[in-house]
C-alpha atoms as a PDB file:
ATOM      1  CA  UNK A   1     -12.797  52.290   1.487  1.00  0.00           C
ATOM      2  CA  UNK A   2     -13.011  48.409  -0.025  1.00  0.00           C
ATOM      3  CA  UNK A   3     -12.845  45.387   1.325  1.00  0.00           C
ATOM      4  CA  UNK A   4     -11.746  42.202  -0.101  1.00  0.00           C
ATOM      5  CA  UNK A   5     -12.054  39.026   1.133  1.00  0.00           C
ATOM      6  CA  UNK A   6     -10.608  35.929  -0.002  1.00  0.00           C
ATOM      7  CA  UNK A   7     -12.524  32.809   1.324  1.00  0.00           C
ATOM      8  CA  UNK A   8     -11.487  30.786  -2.044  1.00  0.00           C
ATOM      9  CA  UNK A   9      -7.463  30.701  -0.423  1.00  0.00           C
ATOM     10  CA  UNK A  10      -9.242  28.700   2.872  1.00  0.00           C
ATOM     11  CA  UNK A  11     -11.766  26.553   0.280  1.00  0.00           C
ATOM     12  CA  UNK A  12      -8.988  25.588  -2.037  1.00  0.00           C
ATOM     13  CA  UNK A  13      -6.550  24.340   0.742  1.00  0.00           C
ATOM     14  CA  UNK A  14      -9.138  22.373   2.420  1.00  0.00           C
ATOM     15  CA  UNK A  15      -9.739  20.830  -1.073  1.00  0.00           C
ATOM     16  CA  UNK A  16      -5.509  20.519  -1.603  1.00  0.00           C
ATOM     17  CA  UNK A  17      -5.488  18.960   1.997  1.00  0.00           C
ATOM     18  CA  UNK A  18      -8.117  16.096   1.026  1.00  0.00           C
ATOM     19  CA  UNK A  19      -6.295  15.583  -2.473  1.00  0.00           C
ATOM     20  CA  UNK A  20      -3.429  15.159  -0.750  1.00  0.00           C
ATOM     21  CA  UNK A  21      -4.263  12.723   1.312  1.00  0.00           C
ATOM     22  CA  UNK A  22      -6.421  10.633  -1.118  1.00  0.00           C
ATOM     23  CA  UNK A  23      -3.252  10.178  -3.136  1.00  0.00           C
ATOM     24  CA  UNK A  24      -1.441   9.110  -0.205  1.00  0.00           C
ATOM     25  CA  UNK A  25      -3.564   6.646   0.771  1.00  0.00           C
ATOM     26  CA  UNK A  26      -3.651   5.306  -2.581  1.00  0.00           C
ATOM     27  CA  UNK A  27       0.262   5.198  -2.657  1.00  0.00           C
ATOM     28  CA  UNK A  28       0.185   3.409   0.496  1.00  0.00           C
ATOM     29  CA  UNK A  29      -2.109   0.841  -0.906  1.00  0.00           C
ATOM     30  CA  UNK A  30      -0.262   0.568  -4.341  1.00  0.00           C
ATOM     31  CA  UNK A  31       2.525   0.044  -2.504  1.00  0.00           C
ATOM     32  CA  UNK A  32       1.464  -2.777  -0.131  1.00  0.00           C
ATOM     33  CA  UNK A  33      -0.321  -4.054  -3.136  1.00  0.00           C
ATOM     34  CA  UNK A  34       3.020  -4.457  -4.362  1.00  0.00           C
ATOM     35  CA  UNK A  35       4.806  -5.748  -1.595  1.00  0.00           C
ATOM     36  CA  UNK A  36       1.965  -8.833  -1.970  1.00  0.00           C
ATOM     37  CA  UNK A  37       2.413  -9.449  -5.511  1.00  0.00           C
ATOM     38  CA  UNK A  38       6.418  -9.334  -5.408  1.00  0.00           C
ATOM     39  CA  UNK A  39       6.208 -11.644  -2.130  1.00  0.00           C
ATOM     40  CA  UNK A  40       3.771 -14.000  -3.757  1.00  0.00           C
ATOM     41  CA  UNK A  41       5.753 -14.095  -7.675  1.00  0.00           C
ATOM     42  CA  UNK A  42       8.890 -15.155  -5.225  1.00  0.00           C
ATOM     43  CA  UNK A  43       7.471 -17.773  -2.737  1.00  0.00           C
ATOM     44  CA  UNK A  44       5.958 -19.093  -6.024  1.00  0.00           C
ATOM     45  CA  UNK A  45       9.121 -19.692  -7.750  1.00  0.00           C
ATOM     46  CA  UNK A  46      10.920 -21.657  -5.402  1.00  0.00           C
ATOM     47  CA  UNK A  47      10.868 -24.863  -5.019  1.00  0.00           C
ATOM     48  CA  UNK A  48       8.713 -27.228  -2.281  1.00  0.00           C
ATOM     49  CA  UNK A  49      12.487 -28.362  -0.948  1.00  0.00           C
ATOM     50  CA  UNK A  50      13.341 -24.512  -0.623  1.00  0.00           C
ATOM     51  CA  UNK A  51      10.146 -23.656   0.429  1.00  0.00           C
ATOM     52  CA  UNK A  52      10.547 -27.253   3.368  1.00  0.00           C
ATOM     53  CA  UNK A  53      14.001 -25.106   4.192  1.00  0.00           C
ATOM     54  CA  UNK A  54      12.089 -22.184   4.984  1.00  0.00           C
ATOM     55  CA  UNK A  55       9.986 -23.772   6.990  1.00  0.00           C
ATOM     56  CA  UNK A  56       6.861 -23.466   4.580  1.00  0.00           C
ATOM     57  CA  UNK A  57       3.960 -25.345   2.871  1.00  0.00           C
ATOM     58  CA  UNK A  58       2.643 -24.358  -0.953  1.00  0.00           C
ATOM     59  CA  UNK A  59      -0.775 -23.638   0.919  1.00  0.00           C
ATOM     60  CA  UNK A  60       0.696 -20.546   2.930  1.00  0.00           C
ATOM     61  CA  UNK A  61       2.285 -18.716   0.268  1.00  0.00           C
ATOM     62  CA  UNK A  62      -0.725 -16.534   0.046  1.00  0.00           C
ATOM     63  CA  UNK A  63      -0.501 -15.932   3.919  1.00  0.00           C
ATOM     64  CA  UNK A  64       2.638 -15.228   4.561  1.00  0.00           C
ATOM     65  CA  UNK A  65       2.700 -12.542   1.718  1.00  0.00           C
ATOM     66  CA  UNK A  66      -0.757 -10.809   3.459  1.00  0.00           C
ATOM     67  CA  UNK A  67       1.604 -10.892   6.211  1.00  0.00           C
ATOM     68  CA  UNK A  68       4.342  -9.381   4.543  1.00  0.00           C
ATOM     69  CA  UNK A  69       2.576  -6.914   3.368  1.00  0.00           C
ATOM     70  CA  UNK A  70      -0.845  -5.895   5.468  1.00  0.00           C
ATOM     71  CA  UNK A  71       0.565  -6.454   9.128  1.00  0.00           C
ATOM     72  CA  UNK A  72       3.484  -5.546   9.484  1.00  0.00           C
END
């Protein structure tokens, strides 16, 4: 009578599991990366009259897109 065991199933979807999630974190990030650059590229274009409407200074672009992106 034989026996087979197959330990490389359990191995591989540990590995699949950690893949997995390493590419979801980076999508995350990519994404909220994103979500900074667009928010930036837009504050940046409008002018300081718009940006006096919005209730905003030149000097917190940069914030407010962290913001935007990081905390909320």
């Amino acid at each position: 009578m034989a026996y087979e065991t197959n330990s490389l199933g359990a191995v591989s979807t540990g590995i699949m599991d950690r893949v997995n999630t390493l590419i979801a974190g980076y999508r995350v990030k990519a994404a909220r990366r994103k979500i900074y650059r667009d928010t930036v590229r837009e504050l940046s274009a409008l002018s300081h009259r718009e940006l006096c409407d919005l209730g905003l200074n030149e000097s917190e672009i940069k914030r407010v897109a962290y913001q935007a992106a990081y905390e909320s």
